[in-house]
N, C-alpha and C. Protein backbone atom coordinates (compact mmCIF):
# COMPACT_ATOMS: atom_id res chain seq x y z
N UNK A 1 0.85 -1.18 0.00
CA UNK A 1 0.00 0.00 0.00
C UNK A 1 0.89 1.23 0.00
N UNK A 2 0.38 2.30 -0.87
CA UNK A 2 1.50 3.43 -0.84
C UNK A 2 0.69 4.38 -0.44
N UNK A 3 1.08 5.11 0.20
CA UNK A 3 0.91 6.33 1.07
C UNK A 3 0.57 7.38 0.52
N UNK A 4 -0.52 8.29 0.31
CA UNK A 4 -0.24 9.85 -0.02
C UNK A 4 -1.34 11.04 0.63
N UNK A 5 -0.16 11.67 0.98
CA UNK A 5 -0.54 12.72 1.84
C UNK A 5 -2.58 13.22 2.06
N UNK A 6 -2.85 13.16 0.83
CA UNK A 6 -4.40 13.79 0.89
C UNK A 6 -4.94 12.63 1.61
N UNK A 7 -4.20 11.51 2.21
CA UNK A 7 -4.95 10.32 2.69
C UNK A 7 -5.14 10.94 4.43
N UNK A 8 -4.42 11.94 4.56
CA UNK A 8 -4.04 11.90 6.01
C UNK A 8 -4.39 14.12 5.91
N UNK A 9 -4.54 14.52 4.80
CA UNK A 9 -5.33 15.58 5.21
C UNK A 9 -6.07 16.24 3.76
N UNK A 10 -7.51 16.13 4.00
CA UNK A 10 -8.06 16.59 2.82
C UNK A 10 -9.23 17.38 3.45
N UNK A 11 -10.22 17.96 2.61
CA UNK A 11 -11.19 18.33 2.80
C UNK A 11 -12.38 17.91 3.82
N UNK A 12 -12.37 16.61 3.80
CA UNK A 12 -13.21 15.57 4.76
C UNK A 12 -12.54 15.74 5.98
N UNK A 13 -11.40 16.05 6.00
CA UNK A 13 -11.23 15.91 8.10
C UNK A 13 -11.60 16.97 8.42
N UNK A 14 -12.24 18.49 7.36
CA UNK A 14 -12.79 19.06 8.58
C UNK A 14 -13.89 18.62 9.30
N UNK A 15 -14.48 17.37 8.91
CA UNK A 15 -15.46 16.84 9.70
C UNK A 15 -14.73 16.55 11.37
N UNK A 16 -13.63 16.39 11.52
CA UNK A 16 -12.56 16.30 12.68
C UNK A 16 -13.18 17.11 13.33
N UNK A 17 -12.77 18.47 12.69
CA UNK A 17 -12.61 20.22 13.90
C UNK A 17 -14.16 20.08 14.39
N UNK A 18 -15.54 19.48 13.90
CA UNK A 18 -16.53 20.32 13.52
C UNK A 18 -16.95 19.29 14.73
N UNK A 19 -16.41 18.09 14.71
CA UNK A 19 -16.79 17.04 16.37
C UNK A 19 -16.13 17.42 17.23
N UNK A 20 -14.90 17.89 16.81
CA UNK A 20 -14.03 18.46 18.38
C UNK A 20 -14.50 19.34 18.61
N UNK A 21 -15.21 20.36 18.01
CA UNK A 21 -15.90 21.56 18.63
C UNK A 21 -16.93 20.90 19.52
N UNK A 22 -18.41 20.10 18.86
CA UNK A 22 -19.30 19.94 19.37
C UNK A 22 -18.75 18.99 20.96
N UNK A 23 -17.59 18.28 20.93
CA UNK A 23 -17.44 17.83 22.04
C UNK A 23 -16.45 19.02 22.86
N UNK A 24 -16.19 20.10 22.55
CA UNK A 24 -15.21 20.99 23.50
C UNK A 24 -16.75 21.96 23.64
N UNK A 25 -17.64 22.09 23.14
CA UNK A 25 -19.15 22.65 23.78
C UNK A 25 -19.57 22.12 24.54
N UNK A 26 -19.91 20.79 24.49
CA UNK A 26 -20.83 19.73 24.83
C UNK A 26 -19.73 19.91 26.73
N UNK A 27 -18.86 19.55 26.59
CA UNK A 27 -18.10 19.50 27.81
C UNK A 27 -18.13 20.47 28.88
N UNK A 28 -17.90 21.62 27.86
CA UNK A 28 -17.94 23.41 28.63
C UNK A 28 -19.44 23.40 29.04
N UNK A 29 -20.19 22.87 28.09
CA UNK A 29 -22.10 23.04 28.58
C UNK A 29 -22.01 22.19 30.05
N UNK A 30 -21.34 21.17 30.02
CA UNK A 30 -21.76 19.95 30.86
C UNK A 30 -21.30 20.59 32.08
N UNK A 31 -20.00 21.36 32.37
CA UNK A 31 -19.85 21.88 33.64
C UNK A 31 -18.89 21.31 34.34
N UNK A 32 -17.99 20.45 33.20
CA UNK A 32 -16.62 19.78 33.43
C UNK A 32 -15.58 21.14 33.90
N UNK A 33 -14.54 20.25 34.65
CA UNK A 33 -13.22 21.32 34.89
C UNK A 33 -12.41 21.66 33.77
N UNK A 34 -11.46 22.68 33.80
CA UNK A 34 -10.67 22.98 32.05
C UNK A 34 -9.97 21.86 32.20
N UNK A 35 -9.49 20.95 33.07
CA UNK A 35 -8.67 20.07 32.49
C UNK A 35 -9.13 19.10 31.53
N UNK A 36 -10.28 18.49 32.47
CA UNK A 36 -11.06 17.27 31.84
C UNK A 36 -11.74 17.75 30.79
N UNK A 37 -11.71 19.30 30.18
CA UNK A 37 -12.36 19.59 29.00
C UNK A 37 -11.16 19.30 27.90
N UNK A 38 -9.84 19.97 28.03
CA UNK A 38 -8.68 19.79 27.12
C UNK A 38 -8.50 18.01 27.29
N UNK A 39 -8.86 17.56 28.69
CA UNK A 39 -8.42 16.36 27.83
C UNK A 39 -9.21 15.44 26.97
N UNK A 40 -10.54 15.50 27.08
CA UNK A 40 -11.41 14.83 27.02
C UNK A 40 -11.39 15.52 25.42
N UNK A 41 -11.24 16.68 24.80
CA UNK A 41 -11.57 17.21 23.74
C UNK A 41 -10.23 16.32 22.71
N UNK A 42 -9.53 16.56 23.69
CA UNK A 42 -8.29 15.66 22.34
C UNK A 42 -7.95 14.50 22.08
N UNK A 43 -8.40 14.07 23.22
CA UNK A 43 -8.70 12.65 23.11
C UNK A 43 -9.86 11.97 21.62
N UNK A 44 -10.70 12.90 22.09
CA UNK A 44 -12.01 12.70 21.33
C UNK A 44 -11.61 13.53 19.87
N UNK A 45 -10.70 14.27 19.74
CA UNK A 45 -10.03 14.39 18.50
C UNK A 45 -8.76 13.79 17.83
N UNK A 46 -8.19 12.78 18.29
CA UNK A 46 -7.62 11.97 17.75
C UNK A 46 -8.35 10.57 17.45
N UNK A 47 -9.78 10.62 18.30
CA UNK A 47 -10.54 9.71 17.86
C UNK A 47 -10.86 9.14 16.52
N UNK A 48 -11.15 10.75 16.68
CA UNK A 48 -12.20 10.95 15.61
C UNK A 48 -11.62 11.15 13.85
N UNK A 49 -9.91 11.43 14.12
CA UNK A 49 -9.09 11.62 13.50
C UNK A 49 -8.65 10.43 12.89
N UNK A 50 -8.44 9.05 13.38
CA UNK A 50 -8.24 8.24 13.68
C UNK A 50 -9.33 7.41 12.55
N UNK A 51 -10.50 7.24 13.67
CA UNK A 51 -11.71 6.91 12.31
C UNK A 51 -12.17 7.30 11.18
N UNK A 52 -12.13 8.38 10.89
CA UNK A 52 -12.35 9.26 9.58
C UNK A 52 -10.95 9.08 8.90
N UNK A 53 -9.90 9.04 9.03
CA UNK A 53 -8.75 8.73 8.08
C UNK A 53 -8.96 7.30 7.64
N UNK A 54 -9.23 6.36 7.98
CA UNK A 54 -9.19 4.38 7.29
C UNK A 54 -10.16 4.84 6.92
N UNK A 55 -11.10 5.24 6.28
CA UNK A 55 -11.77 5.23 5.19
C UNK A 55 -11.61 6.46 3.92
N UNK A 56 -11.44 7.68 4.77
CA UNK A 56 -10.49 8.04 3.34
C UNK A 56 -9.73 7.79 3.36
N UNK A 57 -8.78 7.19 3.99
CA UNK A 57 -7.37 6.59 2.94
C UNK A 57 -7.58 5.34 1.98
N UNK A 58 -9.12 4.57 2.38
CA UNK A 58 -8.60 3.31 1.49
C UNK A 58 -9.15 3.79 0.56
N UNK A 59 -10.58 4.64 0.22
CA UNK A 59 -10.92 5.39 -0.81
C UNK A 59 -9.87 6.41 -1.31
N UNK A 60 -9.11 6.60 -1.33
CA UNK A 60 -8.04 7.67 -1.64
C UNK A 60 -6.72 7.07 -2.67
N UNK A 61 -6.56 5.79 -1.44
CA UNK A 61 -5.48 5.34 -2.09
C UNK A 61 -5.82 4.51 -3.52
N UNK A 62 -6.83 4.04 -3.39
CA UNK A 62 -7.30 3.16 -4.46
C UNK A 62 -7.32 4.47 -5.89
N UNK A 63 -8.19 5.51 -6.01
CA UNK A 63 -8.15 6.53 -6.83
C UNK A 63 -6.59 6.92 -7.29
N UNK A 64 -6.14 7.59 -6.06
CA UNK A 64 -4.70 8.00 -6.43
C UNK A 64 -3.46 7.06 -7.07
N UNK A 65 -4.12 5.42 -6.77
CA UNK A 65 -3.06 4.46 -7.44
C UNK A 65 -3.15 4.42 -8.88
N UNK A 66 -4.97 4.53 -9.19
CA UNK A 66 -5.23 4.50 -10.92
C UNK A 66 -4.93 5.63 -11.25
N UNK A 67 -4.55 6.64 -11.04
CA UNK A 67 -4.06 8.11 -11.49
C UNK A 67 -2.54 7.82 -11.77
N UNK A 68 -2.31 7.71 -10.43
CA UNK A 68 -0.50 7.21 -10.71
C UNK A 68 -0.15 6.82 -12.29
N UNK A 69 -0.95 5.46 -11.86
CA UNK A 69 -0.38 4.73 -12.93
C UNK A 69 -0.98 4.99 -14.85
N UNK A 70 -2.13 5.44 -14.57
CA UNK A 70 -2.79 5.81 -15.54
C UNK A 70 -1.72 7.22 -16.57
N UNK A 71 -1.27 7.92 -15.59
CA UNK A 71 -0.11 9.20 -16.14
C UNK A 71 1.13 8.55 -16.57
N UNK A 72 1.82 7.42 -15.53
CA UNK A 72 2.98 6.96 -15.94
C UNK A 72 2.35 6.31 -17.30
N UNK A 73 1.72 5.31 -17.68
CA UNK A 73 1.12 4.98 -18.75
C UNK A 73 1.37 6.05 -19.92
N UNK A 74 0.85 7.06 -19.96
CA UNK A 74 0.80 8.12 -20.81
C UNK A 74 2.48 8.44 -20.97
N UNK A 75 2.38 8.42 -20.31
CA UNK A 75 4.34 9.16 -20.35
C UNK A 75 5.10 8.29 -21.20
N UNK A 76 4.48 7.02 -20.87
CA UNK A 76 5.23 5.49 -22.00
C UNK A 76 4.86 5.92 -23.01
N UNK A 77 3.40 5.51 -23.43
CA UNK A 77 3.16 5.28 -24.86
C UNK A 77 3.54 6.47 -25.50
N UNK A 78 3.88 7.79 -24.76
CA UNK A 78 4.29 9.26 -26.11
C UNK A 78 5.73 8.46 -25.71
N UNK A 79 6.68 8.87 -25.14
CA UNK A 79 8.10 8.09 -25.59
C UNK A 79 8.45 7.21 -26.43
N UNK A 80 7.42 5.92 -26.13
CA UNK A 80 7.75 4.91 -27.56
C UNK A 80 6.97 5.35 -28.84
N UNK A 81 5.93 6.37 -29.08
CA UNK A 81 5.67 7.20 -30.17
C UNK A 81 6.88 8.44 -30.54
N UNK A 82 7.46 9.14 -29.74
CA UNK A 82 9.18 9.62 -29.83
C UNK A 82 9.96 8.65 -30.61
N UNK A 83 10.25 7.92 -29.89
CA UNK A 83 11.18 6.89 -30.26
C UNK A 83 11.27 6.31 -31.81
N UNK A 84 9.73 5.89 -32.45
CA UNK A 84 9.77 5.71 -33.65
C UNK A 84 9.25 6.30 -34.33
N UNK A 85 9.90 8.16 -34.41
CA UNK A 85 9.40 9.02 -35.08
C UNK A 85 8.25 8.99 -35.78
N UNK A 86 6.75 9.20 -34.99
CA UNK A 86 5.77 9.27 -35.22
C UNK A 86 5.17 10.55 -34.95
N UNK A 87 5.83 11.54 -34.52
CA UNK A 87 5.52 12.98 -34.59
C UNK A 87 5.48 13.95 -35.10
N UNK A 88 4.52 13.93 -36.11
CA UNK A 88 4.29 15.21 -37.14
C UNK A 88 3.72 15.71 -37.05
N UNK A 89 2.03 15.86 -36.41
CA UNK A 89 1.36 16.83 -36.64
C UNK A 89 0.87 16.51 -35.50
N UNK A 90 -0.33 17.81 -34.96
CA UNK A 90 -0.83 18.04 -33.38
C UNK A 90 -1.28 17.07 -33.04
N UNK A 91 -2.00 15.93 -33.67
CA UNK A 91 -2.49 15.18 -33.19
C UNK A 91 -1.75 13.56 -33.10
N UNK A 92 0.00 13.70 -33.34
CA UNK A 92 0.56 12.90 -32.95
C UNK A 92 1.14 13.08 -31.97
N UNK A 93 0.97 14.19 -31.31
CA UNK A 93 1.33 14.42 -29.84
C UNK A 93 0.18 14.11 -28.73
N UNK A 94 -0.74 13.67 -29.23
CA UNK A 94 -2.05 13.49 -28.26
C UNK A 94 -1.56 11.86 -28.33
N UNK A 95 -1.45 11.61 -26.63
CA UNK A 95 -1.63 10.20 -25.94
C UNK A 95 -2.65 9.95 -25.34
N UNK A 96 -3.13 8.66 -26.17
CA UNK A 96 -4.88 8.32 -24.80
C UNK A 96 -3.83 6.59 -24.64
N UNK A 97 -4.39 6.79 -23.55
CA UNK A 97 -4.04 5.45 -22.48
C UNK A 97 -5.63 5.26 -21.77
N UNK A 98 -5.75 3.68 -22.13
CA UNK A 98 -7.23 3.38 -21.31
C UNK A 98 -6.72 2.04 -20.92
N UNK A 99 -7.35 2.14 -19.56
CA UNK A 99 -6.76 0.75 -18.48
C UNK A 99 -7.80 -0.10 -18.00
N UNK A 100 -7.54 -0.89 -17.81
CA UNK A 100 -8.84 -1.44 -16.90
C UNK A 100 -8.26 -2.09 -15.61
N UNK A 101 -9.03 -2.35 -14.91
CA UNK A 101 -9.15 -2.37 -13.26
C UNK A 101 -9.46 -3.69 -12.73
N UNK A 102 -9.40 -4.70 -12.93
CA UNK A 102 -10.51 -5.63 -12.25
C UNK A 102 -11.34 -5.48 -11.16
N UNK A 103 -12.19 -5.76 -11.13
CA UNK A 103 -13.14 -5.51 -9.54
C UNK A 103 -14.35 -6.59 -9.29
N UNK A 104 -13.95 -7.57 -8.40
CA UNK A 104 -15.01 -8.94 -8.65
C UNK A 104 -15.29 -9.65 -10.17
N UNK A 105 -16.41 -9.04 -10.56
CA UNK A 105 -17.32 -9.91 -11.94
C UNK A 105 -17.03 -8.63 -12.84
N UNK A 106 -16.61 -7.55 -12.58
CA UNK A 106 -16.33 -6.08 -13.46
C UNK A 106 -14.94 -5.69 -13.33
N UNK A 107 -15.05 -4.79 -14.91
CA UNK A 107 -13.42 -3.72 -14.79
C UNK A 107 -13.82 -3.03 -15.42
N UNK A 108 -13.15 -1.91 -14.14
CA UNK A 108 -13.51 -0.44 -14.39
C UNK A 108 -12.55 0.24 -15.40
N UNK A 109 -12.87 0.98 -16.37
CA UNK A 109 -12.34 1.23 -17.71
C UNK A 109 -11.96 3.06 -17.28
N UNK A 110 -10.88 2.89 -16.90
CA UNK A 110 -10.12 4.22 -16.77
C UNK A 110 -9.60 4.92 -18.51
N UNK A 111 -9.73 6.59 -18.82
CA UNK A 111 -9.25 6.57 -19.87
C UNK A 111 -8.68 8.12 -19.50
N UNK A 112 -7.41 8.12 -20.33
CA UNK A 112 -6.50 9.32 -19.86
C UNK A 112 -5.91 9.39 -20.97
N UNK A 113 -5.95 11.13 -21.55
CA UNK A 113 -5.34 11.56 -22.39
C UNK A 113 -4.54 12.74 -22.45
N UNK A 114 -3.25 12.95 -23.02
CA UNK A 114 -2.17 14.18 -23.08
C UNK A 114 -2.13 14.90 -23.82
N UNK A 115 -1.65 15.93 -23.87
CA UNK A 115 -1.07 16.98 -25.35
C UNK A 115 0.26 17.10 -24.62
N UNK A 116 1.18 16.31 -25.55
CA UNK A 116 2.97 16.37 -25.23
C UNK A 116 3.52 17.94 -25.98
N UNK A 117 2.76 18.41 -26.72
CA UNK A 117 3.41 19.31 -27.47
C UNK A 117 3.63 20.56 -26.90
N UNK A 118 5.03 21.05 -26.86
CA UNK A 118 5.64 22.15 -26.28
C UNK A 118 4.48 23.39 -26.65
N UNK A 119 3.46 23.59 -27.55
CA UNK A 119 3.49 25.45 -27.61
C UNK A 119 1.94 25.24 -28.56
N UNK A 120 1.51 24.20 -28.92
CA UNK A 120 0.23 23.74 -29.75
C UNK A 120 -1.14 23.32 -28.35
N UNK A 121 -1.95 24.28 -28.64
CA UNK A 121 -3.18 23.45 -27.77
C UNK A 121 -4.01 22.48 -28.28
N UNK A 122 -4.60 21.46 -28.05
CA UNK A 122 -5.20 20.35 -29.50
C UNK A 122 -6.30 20.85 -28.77
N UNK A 123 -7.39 20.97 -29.87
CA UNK A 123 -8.96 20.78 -29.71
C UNK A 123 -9.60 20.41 -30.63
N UNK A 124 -10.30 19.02 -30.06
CA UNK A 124 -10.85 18.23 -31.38
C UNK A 124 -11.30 17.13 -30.37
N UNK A 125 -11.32 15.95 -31.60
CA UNK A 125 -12.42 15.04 -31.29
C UNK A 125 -11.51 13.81 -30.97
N UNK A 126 -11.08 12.76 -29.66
CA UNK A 126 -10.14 11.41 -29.99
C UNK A 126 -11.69 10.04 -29.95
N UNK A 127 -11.53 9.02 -30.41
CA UNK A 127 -11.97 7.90 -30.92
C UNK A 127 -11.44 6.92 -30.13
N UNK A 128 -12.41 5.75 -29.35
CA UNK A 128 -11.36 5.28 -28.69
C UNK A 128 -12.07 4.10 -29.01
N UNK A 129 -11.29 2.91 -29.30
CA UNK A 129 -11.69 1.60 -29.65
C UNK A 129 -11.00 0.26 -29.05
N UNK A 130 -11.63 -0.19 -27.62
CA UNK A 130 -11.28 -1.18 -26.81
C UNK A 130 -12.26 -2.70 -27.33
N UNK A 131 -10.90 -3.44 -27.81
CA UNK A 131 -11.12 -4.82 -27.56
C UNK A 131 -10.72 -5.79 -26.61
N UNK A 132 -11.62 -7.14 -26.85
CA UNK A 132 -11.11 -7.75 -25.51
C UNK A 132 -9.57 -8.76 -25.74
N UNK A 133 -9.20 -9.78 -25.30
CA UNK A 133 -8.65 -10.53 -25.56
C UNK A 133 -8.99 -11.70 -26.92
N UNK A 134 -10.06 -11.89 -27.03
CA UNK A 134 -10.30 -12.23 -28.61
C UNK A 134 -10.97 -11.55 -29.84
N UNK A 135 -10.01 -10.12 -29.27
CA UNK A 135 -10.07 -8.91 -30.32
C UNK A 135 -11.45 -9.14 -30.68
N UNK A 136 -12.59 -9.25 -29.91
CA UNK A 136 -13.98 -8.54 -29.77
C UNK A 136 -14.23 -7.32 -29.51
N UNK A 137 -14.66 -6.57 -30.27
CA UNK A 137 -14.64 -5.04 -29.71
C UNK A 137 -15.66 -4.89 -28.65
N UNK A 138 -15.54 -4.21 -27.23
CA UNK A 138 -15.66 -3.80 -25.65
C UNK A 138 -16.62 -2.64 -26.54
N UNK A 139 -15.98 -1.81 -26.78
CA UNK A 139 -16.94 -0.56 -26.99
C UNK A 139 -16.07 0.88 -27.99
N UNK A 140 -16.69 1.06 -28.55
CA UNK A 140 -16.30 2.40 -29.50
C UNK A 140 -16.34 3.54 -28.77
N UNK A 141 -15.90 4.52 -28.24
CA UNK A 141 -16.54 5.61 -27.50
C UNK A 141 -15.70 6.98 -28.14
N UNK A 142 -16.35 7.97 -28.21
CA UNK A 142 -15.76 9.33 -29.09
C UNK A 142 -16.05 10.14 -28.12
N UNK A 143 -14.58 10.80 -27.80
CA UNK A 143 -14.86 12.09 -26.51
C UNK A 143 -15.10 13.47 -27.72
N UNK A 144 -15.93 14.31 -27.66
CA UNK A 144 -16.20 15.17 -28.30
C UNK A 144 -15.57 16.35 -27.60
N UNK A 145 -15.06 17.44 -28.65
CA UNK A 145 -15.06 18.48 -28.08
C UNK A 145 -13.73 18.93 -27.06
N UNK A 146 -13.06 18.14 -26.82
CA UNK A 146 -11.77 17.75 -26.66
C UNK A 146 -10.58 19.00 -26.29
N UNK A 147 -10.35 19.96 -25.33
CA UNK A 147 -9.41 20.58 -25.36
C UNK A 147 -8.22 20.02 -24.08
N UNK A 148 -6.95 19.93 -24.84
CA UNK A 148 -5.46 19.77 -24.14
C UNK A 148 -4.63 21.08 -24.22
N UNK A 149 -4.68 21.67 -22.88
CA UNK A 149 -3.41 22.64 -23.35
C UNK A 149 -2.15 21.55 -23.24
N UNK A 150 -1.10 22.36 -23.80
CA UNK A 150 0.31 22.00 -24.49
C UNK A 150 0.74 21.08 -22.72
N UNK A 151 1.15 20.13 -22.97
CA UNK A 151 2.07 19.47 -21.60
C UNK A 151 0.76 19.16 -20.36
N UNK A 152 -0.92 18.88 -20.93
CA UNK A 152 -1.90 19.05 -20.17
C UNK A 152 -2.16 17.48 -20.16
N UNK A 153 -2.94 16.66 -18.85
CA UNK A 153 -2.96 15.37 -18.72
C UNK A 153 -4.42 15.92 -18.07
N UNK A 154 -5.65 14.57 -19.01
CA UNK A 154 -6.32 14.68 -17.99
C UNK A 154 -7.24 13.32 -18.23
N UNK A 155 -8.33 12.79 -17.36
CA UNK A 155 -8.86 12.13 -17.09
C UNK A 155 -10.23 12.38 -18.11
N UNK A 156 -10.48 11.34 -18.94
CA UNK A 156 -11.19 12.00 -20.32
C UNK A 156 -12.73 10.36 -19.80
N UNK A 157 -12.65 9.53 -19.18
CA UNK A 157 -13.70 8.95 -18.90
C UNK A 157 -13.85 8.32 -17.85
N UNK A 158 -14.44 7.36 -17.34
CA UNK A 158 -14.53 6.14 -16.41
C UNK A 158 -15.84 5.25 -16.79
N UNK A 159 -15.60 4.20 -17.02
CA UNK A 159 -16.65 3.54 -17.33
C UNK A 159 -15.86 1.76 -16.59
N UNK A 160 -17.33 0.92 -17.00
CA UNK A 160 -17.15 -0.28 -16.34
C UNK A 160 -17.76 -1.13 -17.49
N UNK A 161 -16.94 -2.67 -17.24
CA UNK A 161 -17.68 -3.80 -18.41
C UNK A 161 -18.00 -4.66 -17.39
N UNK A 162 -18.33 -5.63 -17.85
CA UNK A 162 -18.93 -6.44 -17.17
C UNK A 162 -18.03 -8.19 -18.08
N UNK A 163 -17.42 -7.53 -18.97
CA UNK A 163 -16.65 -8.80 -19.75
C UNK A 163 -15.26 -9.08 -18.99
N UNK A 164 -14.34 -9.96 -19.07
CA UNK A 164 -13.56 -10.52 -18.49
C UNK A 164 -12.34 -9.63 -19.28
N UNK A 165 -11.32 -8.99 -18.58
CA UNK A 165 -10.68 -7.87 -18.90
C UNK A 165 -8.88 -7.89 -18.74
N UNK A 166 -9.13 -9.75 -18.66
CA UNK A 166 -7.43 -9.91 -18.11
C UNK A 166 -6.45 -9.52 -19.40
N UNK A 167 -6.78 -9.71 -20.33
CA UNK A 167 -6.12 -8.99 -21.28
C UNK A 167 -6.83 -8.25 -22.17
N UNK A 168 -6.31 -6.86 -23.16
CA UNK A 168 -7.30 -6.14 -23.78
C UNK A 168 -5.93 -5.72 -24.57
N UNK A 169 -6.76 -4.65 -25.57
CA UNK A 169 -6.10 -3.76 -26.31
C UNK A 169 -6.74 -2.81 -26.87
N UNK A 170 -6.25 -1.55 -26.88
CA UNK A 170 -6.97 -0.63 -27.49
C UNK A 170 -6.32 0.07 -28.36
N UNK A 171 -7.00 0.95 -29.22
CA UNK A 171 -6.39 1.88 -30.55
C UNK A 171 -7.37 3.35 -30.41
N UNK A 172 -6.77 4.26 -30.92
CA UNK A 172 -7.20 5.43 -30.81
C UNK A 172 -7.27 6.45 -32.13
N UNK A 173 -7.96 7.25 -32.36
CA UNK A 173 -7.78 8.17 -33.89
C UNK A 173 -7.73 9.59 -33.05
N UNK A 174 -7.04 10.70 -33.42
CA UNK A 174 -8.04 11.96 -32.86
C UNK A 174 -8.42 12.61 -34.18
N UNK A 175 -8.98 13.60 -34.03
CA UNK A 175 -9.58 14.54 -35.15
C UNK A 175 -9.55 16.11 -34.82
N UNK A 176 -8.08 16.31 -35.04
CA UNK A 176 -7.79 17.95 -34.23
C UNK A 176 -9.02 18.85 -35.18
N UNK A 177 -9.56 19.84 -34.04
CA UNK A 177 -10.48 20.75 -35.23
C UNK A 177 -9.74 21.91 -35.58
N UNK A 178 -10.02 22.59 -36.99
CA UNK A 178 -8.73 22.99 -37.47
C UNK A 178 -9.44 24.47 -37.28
């Protein structure tokens, strides 16, 4: 399991401050001494700190691992498109990478696309065409409308099959609009 920071502070622990208040009220109402209020309040905020982090972290980490890897992905397939000089025009700088996930009887169909190009913004249309392992086609899907600024990565779908996903392959077209 790898670690990252928004696991241990994000938006959701202000649910933390908002119980340590109601229990540093609740205490001061009750007519406790200041000690047993400071202690009883931090106690009850590392509690609470405590429980509310194992569930966003395992929801966290799971997201932030398909991101990870979904970008390193991207970073491959434009290098080995570098590599065998396949870069001529804007839309050979656009990388889509689509992954899938297993999850029980489903896999979740992650899809992530780049603009590698130093100083060109692409806007247009990419085509994305996932088959399965006996090159059955999964699904055709066309992101419309499409803008990458230059050196921009982003998260272009999420979807789920319900077909068996241990091996796949996919191909892509874009259609820069001119």
């Amino acid at each position: 399991m790898k670690l990252y920071p928004q696991m241990f502070i994000s938006p959701w622990h202000l649910i933390v401050i908002v119980l340590a208040l109601i229990a540093f009220i609740g205490l001061r109402i009750g007519g406790y001494d200041r000690k047993t209020v400071l202690r009883s309040t931090g106690l009850s905020t590392l509690a609470f700190y405590f429980f509310l982090t194992i569930p966003i972290g395992l929801i966290t980490q799971d997201s932030l691992y398909k991101e990870e890897t979904m970008l390193t992905h991207l970073d491959q397939n434009y290098e080995e498109k570098k590599a065998d000089g396949e870069l001529r025009s804007i839309g050979d700088y656009i990388t889509v990478h689509a992954g899938a996930y297993r999850r029980k009887d489903k896999a979740d169909i992650e899809v992530y696309a780049g603009n590698y190009h130093e100083s060109q913004t692409f806007q247009g249309n990419i085509t994305l065409f996932l088959y399965d392992k006996n090159d059955d086609e999964v699904f055709t899907e066309m992101y419309e409308n499409i803008t990458l600024a230059p050196g921009e990565k982003k998260k272009l779908d999420s979807t789920f099959t319900s077909q068996p996903m241990e091996t796949y392959r996919y191909r892509y077209k874009t259609h820069p609009q001119m």
